[in-house]
N, C-alpha and C. Protein backbone atom coordinates (compact mmCIF):
# COMPACT_ATOMS: atom_id res chain seq x y z
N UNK A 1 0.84 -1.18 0.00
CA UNK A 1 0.00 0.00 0.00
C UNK A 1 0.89 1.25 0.00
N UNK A 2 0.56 2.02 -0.79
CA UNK A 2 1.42 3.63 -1.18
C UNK A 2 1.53 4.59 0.59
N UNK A 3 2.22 4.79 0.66
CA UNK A 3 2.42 5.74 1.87
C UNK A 3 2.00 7.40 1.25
N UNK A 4 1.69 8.15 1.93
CA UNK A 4 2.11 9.65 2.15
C UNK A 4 2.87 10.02 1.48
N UNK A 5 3.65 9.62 1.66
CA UNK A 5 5.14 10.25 0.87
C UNK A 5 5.52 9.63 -0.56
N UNK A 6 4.73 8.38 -0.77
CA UNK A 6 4.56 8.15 -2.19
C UNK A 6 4.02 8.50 -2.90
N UNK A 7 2.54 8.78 -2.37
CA UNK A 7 1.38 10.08 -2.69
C UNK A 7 1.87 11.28 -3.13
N UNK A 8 2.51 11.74 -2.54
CA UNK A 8 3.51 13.32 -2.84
C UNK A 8 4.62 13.57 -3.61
N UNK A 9 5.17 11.96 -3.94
CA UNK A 9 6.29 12.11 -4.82
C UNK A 9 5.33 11.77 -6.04
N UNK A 10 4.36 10.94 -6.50
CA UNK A 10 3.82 11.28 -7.36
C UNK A 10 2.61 12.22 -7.92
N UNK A 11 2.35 12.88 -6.70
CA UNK A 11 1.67 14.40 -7.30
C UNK A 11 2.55 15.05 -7.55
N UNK A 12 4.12 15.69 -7.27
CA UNK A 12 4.98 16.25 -7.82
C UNK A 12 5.08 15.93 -8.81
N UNK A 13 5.73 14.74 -9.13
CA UNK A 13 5.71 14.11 -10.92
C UNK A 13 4.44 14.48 -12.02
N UNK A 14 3.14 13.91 -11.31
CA UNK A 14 2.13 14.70 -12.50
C UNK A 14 2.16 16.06 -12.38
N UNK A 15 2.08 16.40 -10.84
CA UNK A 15 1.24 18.15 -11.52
C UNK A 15 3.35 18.55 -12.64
N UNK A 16 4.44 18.49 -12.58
CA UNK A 16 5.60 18.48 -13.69
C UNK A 16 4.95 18.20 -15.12
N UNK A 17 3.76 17.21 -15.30
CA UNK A 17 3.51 16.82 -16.27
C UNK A 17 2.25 17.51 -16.70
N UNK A 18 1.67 18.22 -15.65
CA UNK A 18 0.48 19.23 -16.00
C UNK A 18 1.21 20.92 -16.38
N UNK A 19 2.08 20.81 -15.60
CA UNK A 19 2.95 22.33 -15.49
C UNK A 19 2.52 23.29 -14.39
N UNK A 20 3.64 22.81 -13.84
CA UNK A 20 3.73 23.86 -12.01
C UNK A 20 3.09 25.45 -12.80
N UNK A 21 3.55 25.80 -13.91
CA UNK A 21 3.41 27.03 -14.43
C UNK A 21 2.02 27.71 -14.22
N UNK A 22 1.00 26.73 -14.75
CA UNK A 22 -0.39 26.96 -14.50
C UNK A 22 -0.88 26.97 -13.44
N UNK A 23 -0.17 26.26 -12.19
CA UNK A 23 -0.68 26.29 -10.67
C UNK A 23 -0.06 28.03 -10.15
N UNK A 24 0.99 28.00 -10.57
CA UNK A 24 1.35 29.47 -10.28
C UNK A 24 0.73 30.80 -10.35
N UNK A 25 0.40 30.74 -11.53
CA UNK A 25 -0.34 31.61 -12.77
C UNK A 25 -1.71 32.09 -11.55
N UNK A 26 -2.25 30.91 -11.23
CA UNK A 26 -3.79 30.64 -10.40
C UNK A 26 -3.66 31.16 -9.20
N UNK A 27 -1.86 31.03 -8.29
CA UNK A 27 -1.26 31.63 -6.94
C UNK A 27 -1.79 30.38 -6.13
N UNK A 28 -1.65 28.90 -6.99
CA UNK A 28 -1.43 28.06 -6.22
C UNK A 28 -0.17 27.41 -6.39
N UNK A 29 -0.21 26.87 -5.17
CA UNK A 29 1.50 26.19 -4.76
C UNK A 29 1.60 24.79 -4.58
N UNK A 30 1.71 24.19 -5.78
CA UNK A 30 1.46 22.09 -5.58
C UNK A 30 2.03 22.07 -4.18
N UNK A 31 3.52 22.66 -3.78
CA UNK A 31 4.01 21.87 -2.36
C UNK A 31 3.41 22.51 -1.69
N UNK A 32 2.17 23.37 -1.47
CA UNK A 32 1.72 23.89 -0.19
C UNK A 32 0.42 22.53 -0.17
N UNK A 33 -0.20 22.22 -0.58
CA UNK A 33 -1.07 21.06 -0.89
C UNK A 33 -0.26 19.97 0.10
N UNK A 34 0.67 19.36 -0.55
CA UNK A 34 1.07 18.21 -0.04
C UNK A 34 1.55 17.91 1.38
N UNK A 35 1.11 19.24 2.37
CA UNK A 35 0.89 19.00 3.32
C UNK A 35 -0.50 18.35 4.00
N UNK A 36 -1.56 18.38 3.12
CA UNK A 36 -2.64 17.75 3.40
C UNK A 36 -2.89 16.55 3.25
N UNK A 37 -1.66 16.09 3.24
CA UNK A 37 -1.92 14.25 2.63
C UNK A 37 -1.51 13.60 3.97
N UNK A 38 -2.41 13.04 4.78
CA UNK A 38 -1.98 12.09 5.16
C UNK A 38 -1.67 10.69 5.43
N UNK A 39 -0.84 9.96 6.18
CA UNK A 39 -0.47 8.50 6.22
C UNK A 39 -2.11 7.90 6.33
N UNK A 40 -3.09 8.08 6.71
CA UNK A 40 -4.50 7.23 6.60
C UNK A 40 -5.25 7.42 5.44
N UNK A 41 -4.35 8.49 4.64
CA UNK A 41 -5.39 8.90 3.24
C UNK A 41 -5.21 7.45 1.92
N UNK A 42 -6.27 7.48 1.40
CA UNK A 42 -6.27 6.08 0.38
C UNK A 42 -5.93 7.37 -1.17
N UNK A 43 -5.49 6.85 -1.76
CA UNK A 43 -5.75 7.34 -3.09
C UNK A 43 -6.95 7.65 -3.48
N UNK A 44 -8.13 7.26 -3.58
CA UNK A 44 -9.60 7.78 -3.89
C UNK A 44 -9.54 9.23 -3.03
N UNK A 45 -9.28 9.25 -1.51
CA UNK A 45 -9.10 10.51 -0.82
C UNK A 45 -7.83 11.96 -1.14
N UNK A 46 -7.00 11.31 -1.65
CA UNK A 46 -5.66 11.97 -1.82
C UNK A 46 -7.00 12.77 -3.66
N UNK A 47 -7.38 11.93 -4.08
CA UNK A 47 -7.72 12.41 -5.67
C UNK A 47 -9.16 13.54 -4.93
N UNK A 48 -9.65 13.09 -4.15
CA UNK A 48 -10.89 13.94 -3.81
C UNK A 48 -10.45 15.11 -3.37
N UNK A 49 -9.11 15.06 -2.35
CA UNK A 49 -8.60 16.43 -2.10
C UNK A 49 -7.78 17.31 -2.59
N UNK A 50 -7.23 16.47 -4.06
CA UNK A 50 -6.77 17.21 -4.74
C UNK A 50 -7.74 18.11 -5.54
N UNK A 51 -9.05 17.99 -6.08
CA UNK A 51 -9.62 18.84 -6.65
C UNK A 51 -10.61 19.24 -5.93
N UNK A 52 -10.80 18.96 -4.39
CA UNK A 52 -11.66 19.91 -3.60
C UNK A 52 -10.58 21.52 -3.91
N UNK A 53 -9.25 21.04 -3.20
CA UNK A 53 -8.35 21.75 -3.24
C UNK A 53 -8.43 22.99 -4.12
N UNK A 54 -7.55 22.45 -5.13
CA UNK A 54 -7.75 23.05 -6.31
C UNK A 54 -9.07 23.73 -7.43
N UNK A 55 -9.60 22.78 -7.35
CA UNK A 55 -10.84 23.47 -8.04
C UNK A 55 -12.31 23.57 -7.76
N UNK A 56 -12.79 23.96 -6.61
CA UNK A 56 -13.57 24.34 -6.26
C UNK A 56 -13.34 25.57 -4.73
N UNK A 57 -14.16 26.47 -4.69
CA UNK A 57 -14.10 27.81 -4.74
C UNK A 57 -15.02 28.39 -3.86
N UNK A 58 -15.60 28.45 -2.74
CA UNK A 58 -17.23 29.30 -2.06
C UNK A 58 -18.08 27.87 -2.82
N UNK A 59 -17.23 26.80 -2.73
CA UNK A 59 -18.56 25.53 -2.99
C UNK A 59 -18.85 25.51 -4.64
N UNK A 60 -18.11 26.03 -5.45
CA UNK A 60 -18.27 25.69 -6.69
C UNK A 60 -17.33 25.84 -7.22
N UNK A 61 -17.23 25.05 -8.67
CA UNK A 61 -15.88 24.93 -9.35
C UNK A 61 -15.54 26.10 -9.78
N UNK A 62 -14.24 26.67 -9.36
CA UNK A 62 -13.44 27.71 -10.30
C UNK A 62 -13.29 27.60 -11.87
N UNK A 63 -13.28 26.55 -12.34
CA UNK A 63 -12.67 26.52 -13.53
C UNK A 63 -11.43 26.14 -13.87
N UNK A 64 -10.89 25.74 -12.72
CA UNK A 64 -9.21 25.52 -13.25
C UNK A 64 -9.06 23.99 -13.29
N UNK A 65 -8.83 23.85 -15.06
CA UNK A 65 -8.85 22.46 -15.63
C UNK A 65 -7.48 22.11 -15.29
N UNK A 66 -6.23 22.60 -14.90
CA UNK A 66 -5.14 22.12 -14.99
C UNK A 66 -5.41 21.49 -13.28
N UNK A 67 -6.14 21.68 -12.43
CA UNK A 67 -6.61 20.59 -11.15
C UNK A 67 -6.86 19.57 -11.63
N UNK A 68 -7.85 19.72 -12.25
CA UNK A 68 -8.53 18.36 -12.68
C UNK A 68 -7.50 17.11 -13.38
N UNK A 69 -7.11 18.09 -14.21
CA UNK A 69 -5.85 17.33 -14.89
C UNK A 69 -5.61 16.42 -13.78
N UNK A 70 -4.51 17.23 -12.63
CA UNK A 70 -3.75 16.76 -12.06
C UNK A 70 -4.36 15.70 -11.36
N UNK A 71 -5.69 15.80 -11.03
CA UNK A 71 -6.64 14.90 -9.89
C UNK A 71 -6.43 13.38 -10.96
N UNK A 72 -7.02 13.56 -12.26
CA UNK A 72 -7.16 12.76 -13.19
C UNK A 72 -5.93 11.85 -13.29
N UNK A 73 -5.11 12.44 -13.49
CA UNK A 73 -3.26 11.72 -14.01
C UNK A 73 -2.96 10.93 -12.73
N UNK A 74 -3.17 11.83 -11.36
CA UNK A 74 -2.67 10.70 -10.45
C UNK A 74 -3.94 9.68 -9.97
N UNK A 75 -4.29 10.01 -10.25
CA UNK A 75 -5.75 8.40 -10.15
C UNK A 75 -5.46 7.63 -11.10
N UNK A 76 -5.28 7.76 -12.49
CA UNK A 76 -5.04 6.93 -13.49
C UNK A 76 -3.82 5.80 -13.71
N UNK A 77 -2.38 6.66 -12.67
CA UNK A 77 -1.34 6.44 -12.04
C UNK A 77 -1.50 4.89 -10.91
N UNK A 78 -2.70 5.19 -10.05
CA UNK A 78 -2.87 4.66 -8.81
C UNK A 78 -4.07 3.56 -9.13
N UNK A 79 -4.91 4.00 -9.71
CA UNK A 79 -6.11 2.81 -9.94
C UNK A 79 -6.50 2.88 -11.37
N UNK A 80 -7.53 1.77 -11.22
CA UNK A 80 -7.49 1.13 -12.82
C UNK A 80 -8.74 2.63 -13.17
N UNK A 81 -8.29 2.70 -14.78
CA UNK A 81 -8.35 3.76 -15.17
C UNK A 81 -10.13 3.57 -16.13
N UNK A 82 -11.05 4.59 -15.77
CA UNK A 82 -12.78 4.04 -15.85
C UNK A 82 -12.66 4.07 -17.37
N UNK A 83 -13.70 3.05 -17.46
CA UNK A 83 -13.70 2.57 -19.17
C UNK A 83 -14.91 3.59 -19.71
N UNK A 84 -15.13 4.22 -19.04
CA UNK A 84 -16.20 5.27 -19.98
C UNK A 84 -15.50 6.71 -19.85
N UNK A 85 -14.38 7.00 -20.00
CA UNK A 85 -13.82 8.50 -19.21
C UNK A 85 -14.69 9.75 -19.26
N UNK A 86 -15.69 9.87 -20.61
CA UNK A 86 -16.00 10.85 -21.27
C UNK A 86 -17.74 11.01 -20.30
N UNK A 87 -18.01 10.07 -19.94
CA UNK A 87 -19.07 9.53 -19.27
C UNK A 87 -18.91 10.13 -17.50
N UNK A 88 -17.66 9.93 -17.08
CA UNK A 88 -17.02 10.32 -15.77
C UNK A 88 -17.09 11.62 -15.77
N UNK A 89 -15.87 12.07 -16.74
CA UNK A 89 -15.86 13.33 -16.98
C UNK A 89 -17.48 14.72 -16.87
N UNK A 90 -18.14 13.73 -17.90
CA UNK A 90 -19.57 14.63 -17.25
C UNK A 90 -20.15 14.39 -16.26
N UNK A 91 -20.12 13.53 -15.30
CA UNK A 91 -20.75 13.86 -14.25
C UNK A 91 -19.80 14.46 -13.20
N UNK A 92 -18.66 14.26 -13.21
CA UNK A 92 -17.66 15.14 -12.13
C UNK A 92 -18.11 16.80 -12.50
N UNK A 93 -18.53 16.97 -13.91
CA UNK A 93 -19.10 18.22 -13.95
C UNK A 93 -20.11 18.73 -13.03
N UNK A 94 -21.38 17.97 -13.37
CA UNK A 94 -22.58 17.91 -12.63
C UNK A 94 -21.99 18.04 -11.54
N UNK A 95 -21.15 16.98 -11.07
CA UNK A 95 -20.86 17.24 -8.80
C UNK A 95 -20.32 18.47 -8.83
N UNK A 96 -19.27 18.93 -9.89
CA UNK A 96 -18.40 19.74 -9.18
C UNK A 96 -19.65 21.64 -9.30
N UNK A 97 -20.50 21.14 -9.92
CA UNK A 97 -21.69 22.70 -10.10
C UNK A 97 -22.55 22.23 -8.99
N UNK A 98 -22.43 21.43 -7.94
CA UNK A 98 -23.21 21.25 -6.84
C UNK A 98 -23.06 21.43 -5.49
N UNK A 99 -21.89 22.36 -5.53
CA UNK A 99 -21.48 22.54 -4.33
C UNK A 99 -21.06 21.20 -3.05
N UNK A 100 -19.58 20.67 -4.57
CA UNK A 100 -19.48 19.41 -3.44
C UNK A 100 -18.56 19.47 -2.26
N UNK A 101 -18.89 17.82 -1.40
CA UNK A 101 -17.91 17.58 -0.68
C UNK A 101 -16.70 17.47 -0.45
N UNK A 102 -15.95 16.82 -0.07
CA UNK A 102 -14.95 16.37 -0.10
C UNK A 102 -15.29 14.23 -0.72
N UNK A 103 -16.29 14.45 0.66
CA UNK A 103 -16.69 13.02 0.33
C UNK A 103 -17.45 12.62 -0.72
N UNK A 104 -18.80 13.63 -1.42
CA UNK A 104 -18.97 13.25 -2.46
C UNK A 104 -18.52 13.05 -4.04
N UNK A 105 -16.93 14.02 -3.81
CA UNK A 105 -15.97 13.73 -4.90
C UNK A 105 -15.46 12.29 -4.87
N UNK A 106 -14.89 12.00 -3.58
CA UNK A 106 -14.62 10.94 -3.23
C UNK A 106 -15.01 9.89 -3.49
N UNK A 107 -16.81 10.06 -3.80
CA UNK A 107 -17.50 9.27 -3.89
C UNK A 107 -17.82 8.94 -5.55
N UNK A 108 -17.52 9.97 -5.92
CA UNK A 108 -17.73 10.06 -7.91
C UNK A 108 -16.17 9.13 -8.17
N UNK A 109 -15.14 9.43 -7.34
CA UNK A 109 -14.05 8.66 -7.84
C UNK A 109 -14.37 6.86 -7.78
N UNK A 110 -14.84 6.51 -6.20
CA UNK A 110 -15.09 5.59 -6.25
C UNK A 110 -15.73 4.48 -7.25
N UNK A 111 -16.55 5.21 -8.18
CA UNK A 111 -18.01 4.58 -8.62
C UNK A 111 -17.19 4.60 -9.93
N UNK A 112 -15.94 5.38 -10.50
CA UNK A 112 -15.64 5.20 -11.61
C UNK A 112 -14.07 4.54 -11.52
N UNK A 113 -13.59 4.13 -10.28
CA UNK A 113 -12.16 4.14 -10.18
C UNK A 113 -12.45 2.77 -9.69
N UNK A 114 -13.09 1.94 -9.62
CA UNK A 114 -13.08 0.65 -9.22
C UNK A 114 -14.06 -0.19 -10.08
């Protein structure tokens, strides 16, 4: 099972592959994040708090696709990757215009990440 600190060495690696540039741009900081990961977090949780994080805002999505990206790449990284993406993709829309959770992201990962 992935530790914390495996979690964080590969969100460094994707968001490199999304471009720190665009987290900047936004006046977010990938290593200020990766203090929120902890040793009891599962990957489904580490992916839910990466785009609570990042892209959502006063309870609704900002708009910043380079989160999502990043939420996307390291789930795809960590678990088997959903055979309908385009299908996922729209309803993470729907949650994320609903003023979500933490847990009900969590919960959209689940239903497509397993």
């Amino acid at each position: 099972m992935p530790t914390a600190d495996d979690y964080r060495r590969q969100i460094m690696r994707d968001a490199s592959a999304v471009g720190h540039a665009e987290f900047r741009r936004r006046g977010f900081l990938v290593r200020d994040f990766l203090d929120q990961i902890e040793e009891s977090d599962t990957a489904m949780f580490v992916g839910a708090k990466i785009i609570a994080h990042f892209c959502v805002e006063a309870g609704r999505f900002n708009g910043f696709l380079p989160g999502i990206q990043l939420a996307i790449l390291f789930l795809d990284q960590l678990l088997k990757k959903p055979a309908q993406m385009d299908a996922a993709l729209k309803d993470l829309r729907k949650l994320l215009d609903s003023s979500p959770s933490i847990e009900s992201i969590r919960q959209w990962i689940e239903s497509y990440y397993c």
